[in-house]
C-alpha atoms as a PDB file:
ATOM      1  CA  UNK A   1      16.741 -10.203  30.955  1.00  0.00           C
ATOM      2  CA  UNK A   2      14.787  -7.417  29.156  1.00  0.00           C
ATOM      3  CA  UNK A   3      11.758  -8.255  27.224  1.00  0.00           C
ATOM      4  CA  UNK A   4      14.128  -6.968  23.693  1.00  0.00           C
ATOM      5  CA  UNK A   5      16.903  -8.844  25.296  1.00  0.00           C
ATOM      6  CA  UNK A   6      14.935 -11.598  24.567  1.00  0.00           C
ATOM      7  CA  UNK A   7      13.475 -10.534  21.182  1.00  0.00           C
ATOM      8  CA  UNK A   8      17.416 -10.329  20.114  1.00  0.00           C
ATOM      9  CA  UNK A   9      18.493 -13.664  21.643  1.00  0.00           C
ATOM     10  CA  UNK A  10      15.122 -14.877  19.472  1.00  0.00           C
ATOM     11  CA  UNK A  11      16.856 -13.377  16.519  1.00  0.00           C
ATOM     12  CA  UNK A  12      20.443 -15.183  17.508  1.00  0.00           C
ATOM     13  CA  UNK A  13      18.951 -18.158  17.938  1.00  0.00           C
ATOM     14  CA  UNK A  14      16.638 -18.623  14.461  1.00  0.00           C
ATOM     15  CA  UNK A  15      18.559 -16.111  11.917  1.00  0.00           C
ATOM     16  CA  UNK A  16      15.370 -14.339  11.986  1.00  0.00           C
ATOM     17  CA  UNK A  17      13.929 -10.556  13.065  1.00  0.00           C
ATOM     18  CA  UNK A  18      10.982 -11.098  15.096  1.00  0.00           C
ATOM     19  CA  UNK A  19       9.015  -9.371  12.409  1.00  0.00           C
ATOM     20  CA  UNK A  20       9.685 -12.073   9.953  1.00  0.00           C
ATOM     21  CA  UNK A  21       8.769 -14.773  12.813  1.00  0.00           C
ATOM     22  CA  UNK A  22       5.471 -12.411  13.670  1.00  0.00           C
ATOM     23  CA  UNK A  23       4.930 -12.103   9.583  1.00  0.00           C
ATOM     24  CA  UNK A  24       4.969 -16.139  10.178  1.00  0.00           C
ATOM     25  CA  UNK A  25       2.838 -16.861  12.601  1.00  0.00           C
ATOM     26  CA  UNK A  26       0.370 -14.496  11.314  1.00  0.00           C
ATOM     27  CA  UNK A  27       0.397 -16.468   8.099  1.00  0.00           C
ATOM     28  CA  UNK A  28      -0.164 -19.837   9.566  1.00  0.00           C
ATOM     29  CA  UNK A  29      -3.236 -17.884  11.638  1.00  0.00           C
ATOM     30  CA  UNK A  30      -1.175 -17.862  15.341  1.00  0.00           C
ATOM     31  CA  UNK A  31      -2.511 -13.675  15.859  1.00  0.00           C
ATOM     32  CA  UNK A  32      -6.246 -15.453  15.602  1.00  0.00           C
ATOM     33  CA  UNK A  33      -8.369 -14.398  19.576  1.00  0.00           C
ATOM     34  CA  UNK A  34      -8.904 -17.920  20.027  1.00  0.00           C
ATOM     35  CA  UNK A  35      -5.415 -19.400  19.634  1.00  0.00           C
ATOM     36  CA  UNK A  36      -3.659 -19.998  22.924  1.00  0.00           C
ATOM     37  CA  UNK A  37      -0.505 -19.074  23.588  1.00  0.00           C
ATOM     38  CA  UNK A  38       0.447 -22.990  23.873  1.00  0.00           C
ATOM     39  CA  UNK A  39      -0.227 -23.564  20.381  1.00  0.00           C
ATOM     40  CA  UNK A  40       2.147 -21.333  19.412  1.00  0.00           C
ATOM     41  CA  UNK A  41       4.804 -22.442  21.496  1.00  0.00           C
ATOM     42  CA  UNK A  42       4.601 -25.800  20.530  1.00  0.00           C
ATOM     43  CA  UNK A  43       5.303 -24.579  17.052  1.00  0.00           C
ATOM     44  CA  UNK A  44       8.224 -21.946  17.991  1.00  0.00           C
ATOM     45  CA  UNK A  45       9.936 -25.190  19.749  1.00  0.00           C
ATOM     46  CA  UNK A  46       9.244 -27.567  17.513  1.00  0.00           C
ATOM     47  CA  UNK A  47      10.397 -25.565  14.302  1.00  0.00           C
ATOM     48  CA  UNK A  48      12.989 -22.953  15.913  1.00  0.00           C
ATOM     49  CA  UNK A  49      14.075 -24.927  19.166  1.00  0.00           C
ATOM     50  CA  UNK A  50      12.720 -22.108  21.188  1.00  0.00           C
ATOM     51  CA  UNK A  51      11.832 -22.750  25.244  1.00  0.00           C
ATOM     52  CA  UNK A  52       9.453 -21.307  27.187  1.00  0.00           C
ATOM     53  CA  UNK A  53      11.247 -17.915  27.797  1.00  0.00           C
ATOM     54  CA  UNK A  54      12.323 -17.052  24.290  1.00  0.00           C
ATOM     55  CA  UNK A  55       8.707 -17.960  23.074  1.00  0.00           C
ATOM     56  CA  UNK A  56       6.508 -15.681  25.306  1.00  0.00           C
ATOM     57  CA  UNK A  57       8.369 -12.786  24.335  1.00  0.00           C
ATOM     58  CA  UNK A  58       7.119 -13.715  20.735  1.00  0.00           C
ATOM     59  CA  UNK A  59       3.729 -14.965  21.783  1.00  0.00           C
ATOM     60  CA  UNK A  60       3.415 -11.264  23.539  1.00  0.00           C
ATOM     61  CA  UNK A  61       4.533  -9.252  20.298  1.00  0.00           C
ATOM     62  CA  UNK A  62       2.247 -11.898  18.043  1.00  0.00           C
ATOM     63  CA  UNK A  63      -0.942 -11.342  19.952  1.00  0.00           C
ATOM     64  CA  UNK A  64      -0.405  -7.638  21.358  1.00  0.00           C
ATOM     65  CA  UNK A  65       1.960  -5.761  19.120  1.00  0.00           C
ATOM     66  CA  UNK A  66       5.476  -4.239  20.284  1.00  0.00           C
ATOM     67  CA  UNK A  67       4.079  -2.175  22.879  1.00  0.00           C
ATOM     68  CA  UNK A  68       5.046  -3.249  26.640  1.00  0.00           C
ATOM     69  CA  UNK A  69       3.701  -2.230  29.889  1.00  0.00           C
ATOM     70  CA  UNK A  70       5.259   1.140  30.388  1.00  0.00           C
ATOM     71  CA  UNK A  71       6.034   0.034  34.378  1.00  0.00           C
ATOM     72  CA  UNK A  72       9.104  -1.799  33.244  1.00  0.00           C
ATOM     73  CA  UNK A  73      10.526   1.435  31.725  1.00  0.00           C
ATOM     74  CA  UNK A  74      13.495   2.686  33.092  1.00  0.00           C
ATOM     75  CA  UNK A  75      12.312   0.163  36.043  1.00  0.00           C
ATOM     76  CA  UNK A  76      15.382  -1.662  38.240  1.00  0.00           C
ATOM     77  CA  UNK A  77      14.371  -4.513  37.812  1.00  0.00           C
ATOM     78  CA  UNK A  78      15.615  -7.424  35.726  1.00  0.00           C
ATOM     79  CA  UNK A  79      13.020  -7.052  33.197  1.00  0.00           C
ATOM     80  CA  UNK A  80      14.246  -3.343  32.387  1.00  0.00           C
ATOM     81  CA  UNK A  81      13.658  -2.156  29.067  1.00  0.00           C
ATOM     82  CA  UNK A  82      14.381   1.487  27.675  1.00  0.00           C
ATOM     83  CA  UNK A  83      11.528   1.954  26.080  1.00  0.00           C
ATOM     84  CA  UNK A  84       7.990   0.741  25.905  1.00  0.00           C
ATOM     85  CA  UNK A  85       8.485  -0.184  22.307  1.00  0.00           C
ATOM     86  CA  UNK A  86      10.195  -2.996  21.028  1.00  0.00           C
ATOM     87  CA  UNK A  87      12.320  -3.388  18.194  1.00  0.00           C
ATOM     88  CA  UNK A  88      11.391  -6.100  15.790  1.00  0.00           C
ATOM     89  CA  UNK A  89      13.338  -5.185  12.547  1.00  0.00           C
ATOM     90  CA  UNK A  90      16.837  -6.943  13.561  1.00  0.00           C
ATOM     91  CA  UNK A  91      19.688  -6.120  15.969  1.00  0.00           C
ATOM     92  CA  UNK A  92      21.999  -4.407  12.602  1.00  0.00           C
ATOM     93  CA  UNK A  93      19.397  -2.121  12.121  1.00  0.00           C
ATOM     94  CA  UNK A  94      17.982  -0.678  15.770  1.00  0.00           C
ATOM     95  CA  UNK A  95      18.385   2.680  16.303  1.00  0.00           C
ATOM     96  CA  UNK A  96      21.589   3.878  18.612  1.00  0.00           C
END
């Protein structure tokens, strides 16, 4: 699965863009250096259901932004994505 495959599964599963789930965890302090990536799983799970999976793809785009490692680019492997930018405004509204 690609890393936005995951970002719009996120979105399937909570009714929410990532961007309004980023906008959240930045407001309860989750984007802070020193909080680890299990905090924030803990909440993802225990307030959207999210596993493991689903939630690093947010903890990434929380902590580091929507930029990926360019080597999964137009890679083969099962972590393709198209670009190294992912889209966090909703599925309705990506670009074609």
């Amino acid at each position: 699965m690609s890393f936005q495959a995951y970002l719009d599964a996120v979105e399937d599963k909570t009714g929410l863009t990532p961007r309004q789930l980023v906008e959240i965890a930045q407001s309860k302090g989750f984007d802070e250096p020193t909080v680890k990536a299990g905090v924030i799983l803990e909440w993802l799970k225990a307030d959207y259901g999210l596993g493991r999976g689903h939630g690093m793809a947010l903890v990434h785009v929380i902590k580091k932004g929507s930029t990926i490692d360019s080597k999964h680019v137009g890679s083969e492997g099962t972590h393709r994505d198209e670009t190294d930018t992912l889209w966090l405004d909703g599925k309705a509204n990506k670009p074609v």
